[in-house]
Protein backbone atom coordinates (compact mmCIF):
# COMPACT_ATOMS: atom_id res chain seq x y z
CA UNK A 1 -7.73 28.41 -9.69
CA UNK A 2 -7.38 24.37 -10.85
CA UNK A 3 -4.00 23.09 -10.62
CA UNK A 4 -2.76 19.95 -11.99
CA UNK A 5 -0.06 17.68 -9.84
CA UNK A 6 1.57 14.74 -10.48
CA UNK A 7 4.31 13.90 -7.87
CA UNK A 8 6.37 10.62 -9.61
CA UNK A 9 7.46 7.83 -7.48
CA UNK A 10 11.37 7.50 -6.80
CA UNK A 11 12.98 4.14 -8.01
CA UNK A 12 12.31 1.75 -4.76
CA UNK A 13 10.30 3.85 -2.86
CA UNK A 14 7.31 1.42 -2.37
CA UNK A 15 7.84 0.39 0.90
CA UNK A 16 8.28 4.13 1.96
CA UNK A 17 4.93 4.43 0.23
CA UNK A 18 2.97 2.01 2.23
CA UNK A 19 4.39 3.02 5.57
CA UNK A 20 2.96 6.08 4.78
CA UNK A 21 -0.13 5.21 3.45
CA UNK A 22 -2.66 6.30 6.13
CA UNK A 23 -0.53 9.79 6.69
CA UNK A 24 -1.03 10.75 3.25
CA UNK A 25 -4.58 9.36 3.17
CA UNK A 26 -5.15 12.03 6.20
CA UNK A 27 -3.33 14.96 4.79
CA UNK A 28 -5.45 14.24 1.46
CA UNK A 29 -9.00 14.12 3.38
CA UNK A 30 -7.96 17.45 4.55
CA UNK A 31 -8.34 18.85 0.62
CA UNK A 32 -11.55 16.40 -0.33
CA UNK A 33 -13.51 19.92 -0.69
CA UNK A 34 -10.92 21.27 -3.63
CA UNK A 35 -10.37 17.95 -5.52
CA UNK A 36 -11.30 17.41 -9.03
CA UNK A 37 -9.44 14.34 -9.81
CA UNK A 38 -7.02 11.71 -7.75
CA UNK A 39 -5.17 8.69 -8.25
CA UNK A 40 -2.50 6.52 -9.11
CA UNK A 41 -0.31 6.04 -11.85
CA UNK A 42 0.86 2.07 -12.65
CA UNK A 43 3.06 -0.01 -14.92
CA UNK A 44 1.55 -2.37 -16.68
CA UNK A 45 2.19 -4.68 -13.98
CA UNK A 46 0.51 -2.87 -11.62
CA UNK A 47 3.19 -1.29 -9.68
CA UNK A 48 2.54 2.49 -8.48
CA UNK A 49 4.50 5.15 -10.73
CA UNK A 50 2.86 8.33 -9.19
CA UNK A 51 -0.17 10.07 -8.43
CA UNK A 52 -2.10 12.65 -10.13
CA UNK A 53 -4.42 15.17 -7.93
CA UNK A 54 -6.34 17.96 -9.79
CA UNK A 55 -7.25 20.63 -7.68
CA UNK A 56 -9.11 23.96 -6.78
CA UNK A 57 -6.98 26.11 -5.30
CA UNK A 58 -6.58 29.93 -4.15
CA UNK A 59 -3.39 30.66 -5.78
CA UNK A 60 -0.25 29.20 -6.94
CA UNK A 61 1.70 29.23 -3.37
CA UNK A 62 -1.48 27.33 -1.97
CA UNK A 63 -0.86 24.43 -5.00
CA UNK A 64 2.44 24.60 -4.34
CA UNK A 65 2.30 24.22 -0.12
CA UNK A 66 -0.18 21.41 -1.27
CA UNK A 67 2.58 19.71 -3.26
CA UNK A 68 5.03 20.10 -1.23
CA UNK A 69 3.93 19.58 2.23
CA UNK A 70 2.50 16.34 1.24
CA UNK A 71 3.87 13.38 3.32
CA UNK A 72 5.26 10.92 0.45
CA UNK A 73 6.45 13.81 -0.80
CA UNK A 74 8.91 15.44 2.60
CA UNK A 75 9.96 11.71 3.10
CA UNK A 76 11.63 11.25 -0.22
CA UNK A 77 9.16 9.12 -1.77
CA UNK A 78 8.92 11.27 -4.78
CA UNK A 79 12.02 11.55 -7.47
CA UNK A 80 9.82 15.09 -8.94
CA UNK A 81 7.22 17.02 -9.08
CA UNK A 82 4.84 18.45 -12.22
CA UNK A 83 2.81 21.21 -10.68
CA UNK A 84 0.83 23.39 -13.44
CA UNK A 85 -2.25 25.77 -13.64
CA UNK A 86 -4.85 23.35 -15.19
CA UNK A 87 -8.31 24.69 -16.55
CA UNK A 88 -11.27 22.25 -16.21
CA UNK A 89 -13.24 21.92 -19.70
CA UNK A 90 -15.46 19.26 -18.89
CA UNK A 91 -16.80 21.42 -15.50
CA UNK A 92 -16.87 18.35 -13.49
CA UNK A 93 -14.63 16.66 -11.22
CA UNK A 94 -14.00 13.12 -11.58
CA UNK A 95 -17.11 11.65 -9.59
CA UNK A 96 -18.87 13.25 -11.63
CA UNK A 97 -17.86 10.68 -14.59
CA UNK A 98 -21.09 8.80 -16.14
CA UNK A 99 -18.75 5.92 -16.75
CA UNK A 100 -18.71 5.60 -12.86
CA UNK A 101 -15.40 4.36 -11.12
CA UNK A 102 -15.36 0.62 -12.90
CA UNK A 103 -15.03 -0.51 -16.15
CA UNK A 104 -12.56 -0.53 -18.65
CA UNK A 105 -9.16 0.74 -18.59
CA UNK A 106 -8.44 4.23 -17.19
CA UNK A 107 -4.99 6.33 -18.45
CA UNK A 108 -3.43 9.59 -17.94
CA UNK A 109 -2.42 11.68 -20.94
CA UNK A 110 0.14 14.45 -20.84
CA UNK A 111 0.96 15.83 -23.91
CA UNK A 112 3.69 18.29 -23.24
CA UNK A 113 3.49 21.39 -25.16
CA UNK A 114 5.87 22.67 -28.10
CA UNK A 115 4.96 25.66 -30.11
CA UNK A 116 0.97 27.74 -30.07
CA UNK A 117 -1.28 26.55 -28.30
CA UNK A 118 -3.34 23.47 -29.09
CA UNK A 119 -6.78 21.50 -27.50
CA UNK A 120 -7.58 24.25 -25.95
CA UNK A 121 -11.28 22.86 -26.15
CA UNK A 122 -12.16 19.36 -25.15
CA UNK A 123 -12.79 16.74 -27.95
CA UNK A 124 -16.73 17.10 -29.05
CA UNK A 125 -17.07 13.28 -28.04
CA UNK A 126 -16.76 13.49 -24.04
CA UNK A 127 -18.36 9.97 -23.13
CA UNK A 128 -14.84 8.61 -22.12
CA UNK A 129 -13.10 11.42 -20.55
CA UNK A 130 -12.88 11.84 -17.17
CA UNK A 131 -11.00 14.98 -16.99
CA UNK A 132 -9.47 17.34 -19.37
CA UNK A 133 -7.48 20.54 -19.86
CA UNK A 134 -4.86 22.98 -21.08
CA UNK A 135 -1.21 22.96 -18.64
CA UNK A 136 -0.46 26.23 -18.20
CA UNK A 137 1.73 28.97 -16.56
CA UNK A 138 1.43 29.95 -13.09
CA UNK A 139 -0.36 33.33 -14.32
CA UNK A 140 -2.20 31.45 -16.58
CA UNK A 141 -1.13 32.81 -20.00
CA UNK A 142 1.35 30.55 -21.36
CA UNK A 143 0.16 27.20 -22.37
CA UNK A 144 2.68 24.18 -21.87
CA UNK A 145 0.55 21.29 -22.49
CA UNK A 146 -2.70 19.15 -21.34
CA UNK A 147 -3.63 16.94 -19.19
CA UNK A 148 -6.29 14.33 -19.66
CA UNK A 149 -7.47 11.35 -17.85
CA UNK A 150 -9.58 9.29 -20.00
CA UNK A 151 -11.40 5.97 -20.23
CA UNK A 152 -10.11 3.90 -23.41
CA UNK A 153 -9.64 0.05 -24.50
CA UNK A 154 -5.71 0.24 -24.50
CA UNK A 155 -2.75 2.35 -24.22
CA UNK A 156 -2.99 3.61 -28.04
CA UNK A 157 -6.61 4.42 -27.92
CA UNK A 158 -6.11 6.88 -24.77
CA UNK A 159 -2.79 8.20 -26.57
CA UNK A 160 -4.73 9.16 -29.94
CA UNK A 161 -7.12 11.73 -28.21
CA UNK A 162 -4.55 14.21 -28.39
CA UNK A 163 -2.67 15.28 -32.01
CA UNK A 164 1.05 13.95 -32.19
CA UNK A 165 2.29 16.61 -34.14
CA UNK A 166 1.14 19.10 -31.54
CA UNK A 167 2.87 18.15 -28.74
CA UNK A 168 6.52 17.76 -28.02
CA UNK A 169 5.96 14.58 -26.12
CA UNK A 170 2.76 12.43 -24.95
CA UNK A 171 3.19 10.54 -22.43
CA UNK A 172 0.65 7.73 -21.03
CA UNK A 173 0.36 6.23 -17.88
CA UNK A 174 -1.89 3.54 -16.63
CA UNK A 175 -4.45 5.42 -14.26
CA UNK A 176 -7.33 4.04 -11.28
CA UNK A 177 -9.93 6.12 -9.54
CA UNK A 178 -8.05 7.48 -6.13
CA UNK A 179 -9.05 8.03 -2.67
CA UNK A 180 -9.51 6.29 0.28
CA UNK A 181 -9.54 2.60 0.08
């Protein structure tokens, strides 16, 4: 089972962050097998919001002891936690990408779900995404959204690869390649 997380970064937690940079560096090596996509989240002035890990996982309590058990995360780093069922429609994880790990800007799209389902399939035009797929329940049978991280010229660009009127909300986040430095 995938399962998209996105832990979000508490207001002045950054020095919390770095102090416990090479603990959560170790607890992450310890799920390099499972991973499908990592990284941060930024402003647009570069300062860490978050950070997105896609993952292949048993079950639900295995995503969620992943989640919570992380080290940023029992410190108080973390103001919440978005923890879904994700399904993988591009079939590759994030290494995989042909655009490699440099070049251009790189977002996170979550389009937060309102109504039947919607993008259920990826776009036909892949070349820029890096990752894509429906949010769902933890049984896998209600859709609440998607996730997509995607390669794109600007903020609006990324934003447009998912329908407006579809979605409750889209939110976009500035996004980099993760893993150890």
């Amino acid at each position: 089972m995938e399962f998209f997380c996105y832990h979000r970064d508490r207001p002045g937690s950054m020095a919390l962050r770095y102090e416990l940079a090479e603990e959560h560096w170790s607890y992450m090596d310890g799920y390099a097998a499972q991973m499908i996509a990592r990284g941060p989240t930024f402003t647009a002035g570069d300062t860490p919001t978050g950070s997105v890990h896609i993952l292949d996982l048993p079950d639900p309590a295995a995503a969620r002891a992943f989640a919570f058990d992380e080290p940023n995360y029992q410190a108080g780093a973390y103001r919440d936690v978005m923890l879904r069922r994700w399904r993988n429609m591009l079939g590759r994880t994030m290494w995989d990408f042909p655009g490699g790990r440099t070049g251009g800007d790189r977002y996170l799209v979550l389009g937060l779900g309102s109504g039947r389902a919607a993008d259920l399939d990826a776009p036909p035009d892949r070349d820029e995404l890096i990752a894509y797929g429906p949010l769902l329940s933890d049984d896998g049978a209600t859709w609440l959204g998607t996730a997509v991280l995607i390669r794109a010229p600007d903020p609006d660009t990324a934003r447009a690869v998912l329908p407006p009127d579809r979605y409750a909300a889209i939110e976009v986040h500035d996004w980099a390649f993760g893993g150890r430095p």
